[in-house]
C-alpha atoms as a PDB file:
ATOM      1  CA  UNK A   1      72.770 151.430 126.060  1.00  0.00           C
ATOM      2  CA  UNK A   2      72.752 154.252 124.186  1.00  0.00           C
ATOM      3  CA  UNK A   3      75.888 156.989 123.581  1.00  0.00           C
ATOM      4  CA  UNK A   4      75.967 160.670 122.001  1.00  0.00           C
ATOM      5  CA  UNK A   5      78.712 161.722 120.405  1.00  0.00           C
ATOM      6  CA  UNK A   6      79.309 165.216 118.580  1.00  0.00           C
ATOM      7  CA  UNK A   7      82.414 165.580 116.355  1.00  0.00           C
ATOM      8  CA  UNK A   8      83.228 168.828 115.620  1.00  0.00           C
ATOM      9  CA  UNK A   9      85.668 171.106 113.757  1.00  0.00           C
ATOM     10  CA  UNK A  10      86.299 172.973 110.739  1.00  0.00           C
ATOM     11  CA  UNK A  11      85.454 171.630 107.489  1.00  0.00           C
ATOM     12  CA  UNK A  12      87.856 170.092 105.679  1.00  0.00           C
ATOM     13  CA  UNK A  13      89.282 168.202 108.712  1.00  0.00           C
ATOM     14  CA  UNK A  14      86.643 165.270 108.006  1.00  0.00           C
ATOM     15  CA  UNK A  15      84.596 165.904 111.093  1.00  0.00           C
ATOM     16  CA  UNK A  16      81.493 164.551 108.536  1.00  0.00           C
ATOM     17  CA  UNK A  17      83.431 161.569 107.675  1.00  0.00           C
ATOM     18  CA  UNK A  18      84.469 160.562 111.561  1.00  0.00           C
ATOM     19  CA  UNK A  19      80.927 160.445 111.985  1.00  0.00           C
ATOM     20  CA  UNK A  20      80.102 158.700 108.791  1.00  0.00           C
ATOM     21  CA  UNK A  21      82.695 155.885 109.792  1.00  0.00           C
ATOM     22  CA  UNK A  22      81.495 155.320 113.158  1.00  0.00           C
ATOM     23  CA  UNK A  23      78.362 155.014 112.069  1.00  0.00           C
ATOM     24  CA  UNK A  24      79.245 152.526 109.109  1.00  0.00           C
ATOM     25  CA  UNK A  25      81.124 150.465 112.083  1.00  0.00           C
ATOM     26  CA  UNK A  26      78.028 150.660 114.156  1.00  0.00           C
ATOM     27  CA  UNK A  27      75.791 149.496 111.248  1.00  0.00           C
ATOM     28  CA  UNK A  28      77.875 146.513 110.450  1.00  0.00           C
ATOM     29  CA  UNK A  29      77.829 145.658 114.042  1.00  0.00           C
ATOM     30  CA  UNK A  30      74.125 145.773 113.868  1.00  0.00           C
ATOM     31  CA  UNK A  31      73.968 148.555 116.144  1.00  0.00           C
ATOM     32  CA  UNK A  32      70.904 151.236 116.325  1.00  0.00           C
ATOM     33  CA  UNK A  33      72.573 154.918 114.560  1.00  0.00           C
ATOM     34  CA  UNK A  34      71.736 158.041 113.144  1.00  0.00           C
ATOM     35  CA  UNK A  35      74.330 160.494 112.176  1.00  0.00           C
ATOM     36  CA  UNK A  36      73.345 163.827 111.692  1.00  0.00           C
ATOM     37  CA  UNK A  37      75.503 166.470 109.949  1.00  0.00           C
ATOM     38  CA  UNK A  38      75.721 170.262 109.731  1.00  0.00           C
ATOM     39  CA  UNK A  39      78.071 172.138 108.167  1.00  0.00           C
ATOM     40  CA  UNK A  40      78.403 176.021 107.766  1.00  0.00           C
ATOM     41  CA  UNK A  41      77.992 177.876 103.975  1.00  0.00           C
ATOM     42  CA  UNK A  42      81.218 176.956 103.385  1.00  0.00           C
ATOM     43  CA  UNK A  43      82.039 173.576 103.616  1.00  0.00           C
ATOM     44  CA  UNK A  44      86.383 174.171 103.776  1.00  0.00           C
ATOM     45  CA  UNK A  45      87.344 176.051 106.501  1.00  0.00           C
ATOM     46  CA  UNK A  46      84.117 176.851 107.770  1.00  0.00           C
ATOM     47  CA  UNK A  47      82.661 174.832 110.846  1.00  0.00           C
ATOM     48  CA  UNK A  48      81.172 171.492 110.590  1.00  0.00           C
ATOM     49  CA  UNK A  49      79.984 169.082 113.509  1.00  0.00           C
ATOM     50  CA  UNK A  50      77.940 166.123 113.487  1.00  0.00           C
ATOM     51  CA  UNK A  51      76.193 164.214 116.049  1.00  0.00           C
ATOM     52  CA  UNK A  52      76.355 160.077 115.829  1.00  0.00           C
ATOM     53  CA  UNK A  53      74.120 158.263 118.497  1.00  0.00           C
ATOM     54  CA  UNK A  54      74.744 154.284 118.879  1.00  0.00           C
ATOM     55  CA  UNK A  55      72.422 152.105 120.613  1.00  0.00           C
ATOM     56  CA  UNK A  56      71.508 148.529 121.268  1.00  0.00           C
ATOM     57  CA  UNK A  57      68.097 150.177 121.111  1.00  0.00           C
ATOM     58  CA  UNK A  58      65.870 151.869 119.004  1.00  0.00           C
ATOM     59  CA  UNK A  59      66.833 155.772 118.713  1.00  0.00           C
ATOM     60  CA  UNK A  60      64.199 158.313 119.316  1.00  0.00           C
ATOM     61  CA  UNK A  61      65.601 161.607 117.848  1.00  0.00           C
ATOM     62  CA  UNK A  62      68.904 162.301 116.244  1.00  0.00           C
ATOM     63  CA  UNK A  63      69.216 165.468 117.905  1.00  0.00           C
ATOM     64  CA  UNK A  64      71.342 165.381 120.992  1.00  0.00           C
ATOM     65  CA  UNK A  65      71.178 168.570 123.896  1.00  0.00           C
ATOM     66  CA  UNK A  66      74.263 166.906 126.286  1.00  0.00           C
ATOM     67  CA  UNK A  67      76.319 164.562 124.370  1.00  0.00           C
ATOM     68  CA  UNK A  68      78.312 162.094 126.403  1.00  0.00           C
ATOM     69  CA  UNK A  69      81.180 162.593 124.288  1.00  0.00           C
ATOM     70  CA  UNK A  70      82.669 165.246 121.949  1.00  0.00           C
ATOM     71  CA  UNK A  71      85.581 165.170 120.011  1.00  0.00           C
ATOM     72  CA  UNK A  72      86.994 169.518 119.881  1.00  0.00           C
ATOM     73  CA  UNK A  73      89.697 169.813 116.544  1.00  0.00           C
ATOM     74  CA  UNK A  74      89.657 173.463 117.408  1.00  0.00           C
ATOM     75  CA  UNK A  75      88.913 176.411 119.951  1.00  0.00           C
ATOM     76  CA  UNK A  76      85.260 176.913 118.153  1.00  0.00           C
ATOM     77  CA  UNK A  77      84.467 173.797 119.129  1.00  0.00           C
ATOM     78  CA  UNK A  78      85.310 173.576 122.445  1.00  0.00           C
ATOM     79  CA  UNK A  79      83.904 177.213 123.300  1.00  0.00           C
ATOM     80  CA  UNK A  80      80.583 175.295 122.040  1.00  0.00           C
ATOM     81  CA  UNK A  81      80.585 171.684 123.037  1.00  0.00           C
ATOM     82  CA  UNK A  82      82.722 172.124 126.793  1.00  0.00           C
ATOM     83  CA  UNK A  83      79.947 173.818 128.471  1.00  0.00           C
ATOM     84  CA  UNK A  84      76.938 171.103 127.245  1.00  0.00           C
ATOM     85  CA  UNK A  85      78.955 167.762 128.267  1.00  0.00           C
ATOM     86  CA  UNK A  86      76.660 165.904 130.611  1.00  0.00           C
ATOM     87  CA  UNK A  87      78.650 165.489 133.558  1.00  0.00           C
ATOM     88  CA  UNK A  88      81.183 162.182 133.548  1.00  0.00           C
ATOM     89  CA  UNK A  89      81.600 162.504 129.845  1.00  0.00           C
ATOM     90  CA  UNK A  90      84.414 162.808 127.446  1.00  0.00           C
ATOM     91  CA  UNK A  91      85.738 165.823 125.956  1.00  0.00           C
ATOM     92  CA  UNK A  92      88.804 164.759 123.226  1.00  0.00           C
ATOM     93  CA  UNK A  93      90.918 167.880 122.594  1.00  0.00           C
ATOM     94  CA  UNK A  94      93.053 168.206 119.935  1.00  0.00           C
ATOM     95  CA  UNK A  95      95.609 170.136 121.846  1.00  0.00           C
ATOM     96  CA  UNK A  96      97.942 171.503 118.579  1.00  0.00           C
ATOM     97  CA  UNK A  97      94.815 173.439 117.959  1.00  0.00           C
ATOM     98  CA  UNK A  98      93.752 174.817 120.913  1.00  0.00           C
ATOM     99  CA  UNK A  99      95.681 176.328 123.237  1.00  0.00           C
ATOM    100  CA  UNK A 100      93.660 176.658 126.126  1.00  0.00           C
ATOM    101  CA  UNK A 101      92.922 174.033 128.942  1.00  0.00           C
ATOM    102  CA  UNK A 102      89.393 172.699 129.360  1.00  0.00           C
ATOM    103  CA  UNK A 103      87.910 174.574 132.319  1.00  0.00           C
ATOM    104  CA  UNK A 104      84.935 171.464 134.263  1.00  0.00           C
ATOM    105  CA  UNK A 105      86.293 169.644 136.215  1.00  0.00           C
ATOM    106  CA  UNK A 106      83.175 167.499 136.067  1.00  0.00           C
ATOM    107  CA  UNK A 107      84.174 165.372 132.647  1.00  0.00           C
ATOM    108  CA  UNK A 108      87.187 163.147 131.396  1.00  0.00           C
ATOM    109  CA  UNK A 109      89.014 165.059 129.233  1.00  0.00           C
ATOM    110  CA  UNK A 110      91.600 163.559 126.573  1.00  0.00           C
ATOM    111  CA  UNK A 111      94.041 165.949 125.085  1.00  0.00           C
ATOM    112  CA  UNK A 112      96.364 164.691 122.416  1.00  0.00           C
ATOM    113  CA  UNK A 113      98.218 166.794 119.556  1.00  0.00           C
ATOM    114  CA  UNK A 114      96.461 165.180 117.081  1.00  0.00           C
ATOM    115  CA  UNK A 115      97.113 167.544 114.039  1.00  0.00           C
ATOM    116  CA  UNK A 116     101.202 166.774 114.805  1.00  0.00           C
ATOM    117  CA  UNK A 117     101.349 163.393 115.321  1.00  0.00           C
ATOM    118  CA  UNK A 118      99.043 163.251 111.950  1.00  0.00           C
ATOM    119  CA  UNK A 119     101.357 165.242 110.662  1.00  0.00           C
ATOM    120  CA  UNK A 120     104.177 162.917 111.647  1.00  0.00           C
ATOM    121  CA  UNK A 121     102.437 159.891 109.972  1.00  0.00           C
ATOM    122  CA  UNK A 122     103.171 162.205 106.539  1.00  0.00           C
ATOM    123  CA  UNK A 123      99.651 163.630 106.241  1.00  0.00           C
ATOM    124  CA  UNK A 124      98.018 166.240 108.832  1.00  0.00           C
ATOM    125  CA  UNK A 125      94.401 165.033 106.847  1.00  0.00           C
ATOM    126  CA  UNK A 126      95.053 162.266 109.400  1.00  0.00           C
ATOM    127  CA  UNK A 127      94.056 164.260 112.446  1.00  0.00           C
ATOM    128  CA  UNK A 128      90.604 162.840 112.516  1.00  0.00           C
ATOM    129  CA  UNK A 129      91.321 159.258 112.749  1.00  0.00           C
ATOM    130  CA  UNK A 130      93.822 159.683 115.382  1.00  0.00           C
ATOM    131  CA  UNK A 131      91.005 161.491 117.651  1.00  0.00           C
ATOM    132  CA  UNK A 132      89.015 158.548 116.724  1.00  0.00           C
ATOM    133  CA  UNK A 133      91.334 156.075 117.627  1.00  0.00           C
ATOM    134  CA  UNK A 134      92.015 157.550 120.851  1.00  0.00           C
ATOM    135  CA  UNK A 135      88.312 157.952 122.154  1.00  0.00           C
ATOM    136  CA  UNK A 136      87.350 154.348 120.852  1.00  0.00           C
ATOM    137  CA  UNK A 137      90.536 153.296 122.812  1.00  0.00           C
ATOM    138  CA  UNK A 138      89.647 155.450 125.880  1.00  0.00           C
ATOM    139  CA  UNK A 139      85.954 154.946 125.770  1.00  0.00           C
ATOM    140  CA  UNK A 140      85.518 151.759 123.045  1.00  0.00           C
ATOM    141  CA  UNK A 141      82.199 152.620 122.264  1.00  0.00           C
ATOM    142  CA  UNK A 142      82.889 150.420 119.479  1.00  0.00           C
ATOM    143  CA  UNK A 143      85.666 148.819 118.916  1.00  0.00           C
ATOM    144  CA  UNK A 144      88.862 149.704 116.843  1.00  0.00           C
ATOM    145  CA  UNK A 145      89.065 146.322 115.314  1.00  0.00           C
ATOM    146  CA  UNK A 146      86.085 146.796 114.170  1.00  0.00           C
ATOM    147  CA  UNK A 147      86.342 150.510 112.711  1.00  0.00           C
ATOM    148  CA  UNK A 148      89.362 149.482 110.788  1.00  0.00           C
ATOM    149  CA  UNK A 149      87.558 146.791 109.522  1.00  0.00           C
ATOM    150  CA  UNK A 150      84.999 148.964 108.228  1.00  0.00           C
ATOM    151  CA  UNK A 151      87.252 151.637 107.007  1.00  0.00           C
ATOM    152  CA  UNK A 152      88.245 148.657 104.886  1.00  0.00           C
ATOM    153  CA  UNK A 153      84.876 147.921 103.360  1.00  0.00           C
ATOM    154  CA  UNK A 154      83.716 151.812 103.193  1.00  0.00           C
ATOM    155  CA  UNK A 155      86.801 153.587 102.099  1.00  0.00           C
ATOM    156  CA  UNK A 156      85.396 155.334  98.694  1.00  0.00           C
ATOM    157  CA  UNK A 157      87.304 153.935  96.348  1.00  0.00           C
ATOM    158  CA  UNK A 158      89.067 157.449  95.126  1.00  0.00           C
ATOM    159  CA  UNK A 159      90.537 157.095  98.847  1.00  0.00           C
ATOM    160  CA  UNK A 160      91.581 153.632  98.678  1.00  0.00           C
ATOM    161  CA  UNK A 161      95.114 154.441  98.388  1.00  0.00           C
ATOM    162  CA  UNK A 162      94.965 156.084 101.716  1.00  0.00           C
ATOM    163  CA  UNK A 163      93.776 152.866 103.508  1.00  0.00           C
ATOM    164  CA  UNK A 164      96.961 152.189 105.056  1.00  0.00           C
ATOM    165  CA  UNK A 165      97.753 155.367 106.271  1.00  0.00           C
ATOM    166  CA  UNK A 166      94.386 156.110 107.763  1.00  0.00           C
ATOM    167  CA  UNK A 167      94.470 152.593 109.972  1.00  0.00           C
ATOM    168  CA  UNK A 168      98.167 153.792 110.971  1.00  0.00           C
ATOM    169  CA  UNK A 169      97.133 157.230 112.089  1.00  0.00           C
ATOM    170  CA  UNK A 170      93.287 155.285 114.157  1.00  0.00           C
ATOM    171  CA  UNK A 171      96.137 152.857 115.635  1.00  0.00           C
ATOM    172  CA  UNK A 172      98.878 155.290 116.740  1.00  0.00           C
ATOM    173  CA  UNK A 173      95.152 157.691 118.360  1.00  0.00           C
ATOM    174  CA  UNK A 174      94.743 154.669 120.105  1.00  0.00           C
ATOM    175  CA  UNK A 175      98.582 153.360 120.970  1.00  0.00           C
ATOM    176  CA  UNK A 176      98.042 157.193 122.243  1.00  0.00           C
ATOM    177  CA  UNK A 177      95.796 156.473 125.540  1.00  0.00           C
ATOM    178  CA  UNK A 178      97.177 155.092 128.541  1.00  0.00           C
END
């Protein structure tokens, strides 16, 4: 089975490392993945998405026209990725970003306030993993366990003493989901 995800968002809100970490995770599960970023000239505050495709098969192109999942951290990105969904999807919303409700009715759609419950943990950097947490949790792709445990292994090391409070904020994403 194969599943296309797009993470998107501006940069600095580690859209490029979401996708690096799920596709660490899907590596060490010895999963198929390509992750493919792109990031606007500049890379804070300007947009950046990247596509990640797992599969228990061989991928054929890392270029993805209706992703079965995208993860919006801001109105940008849902103006983009809403429309291109393939029906049944999932659309994760960061809803202290974006202030408008998702208009298909033809996808799951997960809102959360991501940015304040980050911010709640002490660090609003934490926004990312708490998406992440709540889509594994809502559609495990992959599962949490094992994302934590590769957070653990893949951290760089100048980000080690965030550890902790990055598996807090990918718990409390997916505590987050009914």
């Amino acid at each position: 089975m194969q599943t296309e995800i797009i993470i998107s968002g501006f940069g600095g809100q580690g859209v490029l490392f979401t996708g690096q970490l799920l596709s660490y995770t899907a590596m060490d599960l010895n999963l198929e993945v390509t992750w493919f970023p792109s990031y606007g000239p500049e890379m804070r505050g300007g947009t950046a998405n990247c596509t990640v495709i797992i599969s228990d098969e061989e991928i054929g192109a890392p270029v993805v026209q209706n992703p079965a999942i995208a993860v919006a951290m801001n109105i940008p990105s849902l103006d983009k990725y809403e429309p291109v969904i393939k029906p049944g999807g999932l659309l994760v919303v960061n809803s202290s970003m974006i202030d408008r409700k998702v208009s298909r009715s033809d996808i799951q759609v997960l809102e959360l306030p991501a940015t304040q419950m980050a911010e709640a943990l002490g660090n609003k950097k934490m926004t990312n993993m708490i998406l992440l947490g709540a889509l594994l949790k809502k559609l495990p792709v992959i599962p949490v366990e094992a994302v934590q445990k590769s957070l653990e292994a893949h951290l760089p090391e100048r980000h080690k003493k965030l550890l902790e409070l990055n598996l807090k904020a990918l718990q409390a994403g997916a505590d987050a989901v009914n």
